[in-house]
C-alpha atoms as a PDB file:
ATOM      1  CA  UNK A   1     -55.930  53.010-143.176  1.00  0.00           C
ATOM      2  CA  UNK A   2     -55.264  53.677-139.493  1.00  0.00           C
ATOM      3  CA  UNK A   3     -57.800  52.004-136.923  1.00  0.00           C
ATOM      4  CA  UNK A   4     -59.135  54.288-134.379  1.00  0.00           C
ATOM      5  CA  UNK A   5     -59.911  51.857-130.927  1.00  0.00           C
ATOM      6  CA  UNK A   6     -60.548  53.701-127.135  1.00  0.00           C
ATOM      7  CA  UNK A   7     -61.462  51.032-124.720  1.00  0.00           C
ATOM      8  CA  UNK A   8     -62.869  52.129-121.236  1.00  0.00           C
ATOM      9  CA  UNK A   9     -62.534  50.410-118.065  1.00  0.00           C
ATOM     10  CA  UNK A  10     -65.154  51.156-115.693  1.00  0.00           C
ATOM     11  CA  UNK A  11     -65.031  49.402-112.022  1.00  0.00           C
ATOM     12  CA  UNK A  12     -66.727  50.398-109.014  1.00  0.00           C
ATOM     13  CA  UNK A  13     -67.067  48.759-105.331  1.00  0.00           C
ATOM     14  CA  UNK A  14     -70.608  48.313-104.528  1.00  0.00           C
ATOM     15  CA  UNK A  15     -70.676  46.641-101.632  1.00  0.00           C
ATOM     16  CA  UNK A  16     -67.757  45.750 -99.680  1.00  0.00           C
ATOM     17  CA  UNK A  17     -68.493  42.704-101.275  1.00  0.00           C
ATOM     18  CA  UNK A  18     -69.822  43.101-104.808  1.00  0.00           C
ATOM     19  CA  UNK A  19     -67.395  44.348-107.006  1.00  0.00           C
ATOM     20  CA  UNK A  20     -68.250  45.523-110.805  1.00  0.00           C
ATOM     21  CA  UNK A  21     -65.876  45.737-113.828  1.00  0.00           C
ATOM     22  CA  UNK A  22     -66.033  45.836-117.385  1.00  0.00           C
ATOM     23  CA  UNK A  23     -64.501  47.187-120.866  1.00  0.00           C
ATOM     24  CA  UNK A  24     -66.558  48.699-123.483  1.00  0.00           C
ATOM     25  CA  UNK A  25     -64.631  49.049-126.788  1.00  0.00           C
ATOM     26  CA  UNK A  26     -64.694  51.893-129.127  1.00  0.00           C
ATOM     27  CA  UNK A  27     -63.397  51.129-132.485  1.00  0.00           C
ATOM     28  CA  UNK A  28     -63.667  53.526-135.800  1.00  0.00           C
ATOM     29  CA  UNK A  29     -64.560  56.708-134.026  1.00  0.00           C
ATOM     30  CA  UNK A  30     -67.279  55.170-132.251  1.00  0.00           C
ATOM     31  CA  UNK A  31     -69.033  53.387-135.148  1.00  0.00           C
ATOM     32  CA  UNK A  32     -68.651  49.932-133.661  1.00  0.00           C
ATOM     33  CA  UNK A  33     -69.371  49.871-130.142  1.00  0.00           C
ATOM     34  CA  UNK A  34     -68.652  46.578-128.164  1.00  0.00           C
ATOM     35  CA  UNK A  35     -68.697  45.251-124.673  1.00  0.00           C
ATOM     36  CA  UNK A  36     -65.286  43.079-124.205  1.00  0.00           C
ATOM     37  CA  UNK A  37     -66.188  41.918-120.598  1.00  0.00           C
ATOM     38  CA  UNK A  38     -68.690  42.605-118.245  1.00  0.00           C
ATOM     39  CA  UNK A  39     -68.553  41.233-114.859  1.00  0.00           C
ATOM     40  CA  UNK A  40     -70.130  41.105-111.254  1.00  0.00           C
ATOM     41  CA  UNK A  41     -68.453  39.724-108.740  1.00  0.00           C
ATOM     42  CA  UNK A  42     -70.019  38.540-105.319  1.00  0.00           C
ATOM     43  CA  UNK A  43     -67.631  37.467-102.040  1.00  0.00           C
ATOM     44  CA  UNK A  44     -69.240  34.720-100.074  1.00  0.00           C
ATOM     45  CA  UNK A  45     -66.108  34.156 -98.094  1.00  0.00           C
ATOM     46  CA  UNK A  46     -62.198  34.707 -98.381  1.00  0.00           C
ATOM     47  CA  UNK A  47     -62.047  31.610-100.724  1.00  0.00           C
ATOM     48  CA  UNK A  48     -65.595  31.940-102.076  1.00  0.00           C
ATOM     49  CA  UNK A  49     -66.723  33.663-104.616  1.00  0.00           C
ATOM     50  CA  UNK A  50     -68.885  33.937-107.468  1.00  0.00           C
ATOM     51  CA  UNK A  51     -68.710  35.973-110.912  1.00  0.00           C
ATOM     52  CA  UNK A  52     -70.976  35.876-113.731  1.00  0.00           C
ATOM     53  CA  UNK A  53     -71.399  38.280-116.514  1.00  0.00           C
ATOM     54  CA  UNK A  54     -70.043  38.312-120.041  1.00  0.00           C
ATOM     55  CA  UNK A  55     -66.591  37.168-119.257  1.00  0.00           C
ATOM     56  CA  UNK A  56     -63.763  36.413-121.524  1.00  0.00           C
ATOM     57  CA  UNK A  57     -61.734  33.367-120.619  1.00  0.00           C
ATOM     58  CA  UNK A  58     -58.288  34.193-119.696  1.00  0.00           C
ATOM     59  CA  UNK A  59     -56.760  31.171-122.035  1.00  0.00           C
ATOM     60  CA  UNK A  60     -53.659  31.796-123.771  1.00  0.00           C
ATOM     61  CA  UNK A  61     -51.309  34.998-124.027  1.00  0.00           C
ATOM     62  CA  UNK A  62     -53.698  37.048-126.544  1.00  0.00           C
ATOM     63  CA  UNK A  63     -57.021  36.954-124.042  1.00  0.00           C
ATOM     64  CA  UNK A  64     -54.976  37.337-121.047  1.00  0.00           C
ATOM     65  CA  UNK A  65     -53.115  40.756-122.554  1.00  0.00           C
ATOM     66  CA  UNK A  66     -55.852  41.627-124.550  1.00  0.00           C
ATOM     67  CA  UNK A  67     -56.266  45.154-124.644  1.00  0.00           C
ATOM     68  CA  UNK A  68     -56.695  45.553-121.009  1.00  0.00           C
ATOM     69  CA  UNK A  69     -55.415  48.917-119.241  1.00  0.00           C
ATOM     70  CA  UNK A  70     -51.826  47.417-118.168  1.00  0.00           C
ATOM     71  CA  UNK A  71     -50.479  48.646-122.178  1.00  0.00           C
ATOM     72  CA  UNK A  72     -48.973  51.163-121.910  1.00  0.00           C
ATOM     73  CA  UNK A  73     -49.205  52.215-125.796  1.00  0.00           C
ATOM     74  CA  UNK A  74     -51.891  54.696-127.327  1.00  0.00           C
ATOM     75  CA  UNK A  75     -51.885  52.961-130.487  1.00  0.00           C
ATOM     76  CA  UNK A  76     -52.216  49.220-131.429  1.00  0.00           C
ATOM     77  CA  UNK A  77     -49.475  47.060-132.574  1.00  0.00           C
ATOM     78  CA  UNK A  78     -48.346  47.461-136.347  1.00  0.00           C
ATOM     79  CA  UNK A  79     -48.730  43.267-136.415  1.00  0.00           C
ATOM     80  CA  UNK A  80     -52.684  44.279-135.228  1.00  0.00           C
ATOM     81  CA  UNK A  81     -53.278  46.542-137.779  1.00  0.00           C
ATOM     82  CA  UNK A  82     -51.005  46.416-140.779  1.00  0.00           C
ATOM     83  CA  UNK A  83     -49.724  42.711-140.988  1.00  0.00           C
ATOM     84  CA  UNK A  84     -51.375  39.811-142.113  1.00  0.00           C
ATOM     85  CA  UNK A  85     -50.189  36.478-141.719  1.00  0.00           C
ATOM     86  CA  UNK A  86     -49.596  34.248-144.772  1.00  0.00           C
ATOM     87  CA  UNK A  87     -49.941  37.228-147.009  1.00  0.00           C
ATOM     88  CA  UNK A  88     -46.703  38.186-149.286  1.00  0.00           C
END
């Protein structure tokens, strides 16, 4: 069974400095509905600034690659979908 995902990105520039950006997940033709990350970022100064929001911690290969807009593939990887560890 194939599993249908679309994730948007939308951004936007408030303020020269408040910046918003976020992912909101579509999985199985828009059944399941999720928000990834959320975020709202204020500039206090050059080396100052603040974010808060729902946020996922960039720890690890999987969070900081996960399916952000930089892949470059319109499907997910077989090993996301088809495999699963430890089963034979």
């Amino acid at each position: 069974m194939s599993r249908i995902c679309y994730a948007s990105v939308p951004a936007s520039s408030i303020h020269r400095k408040i910046k918003f950006l976020s992912e909101i997940e579509f999985e199985e033709g828009g059944e399941e509905v999720a928000i990834e990350f959320a975020a709202l970022d204020v500039n206090f100064h050059p080396l100052v600034n603040l974010r808060g929001g729902i946020v996922m911690n960039p720890i690890g290969a999987f969070n900081q690659n996960h399916d952000g807009p930089k892949w470059k593939f319109i499907d997910r990887p077989i090993a996301a979908t088809e495999m699963q560890p430890g089963a034979t």
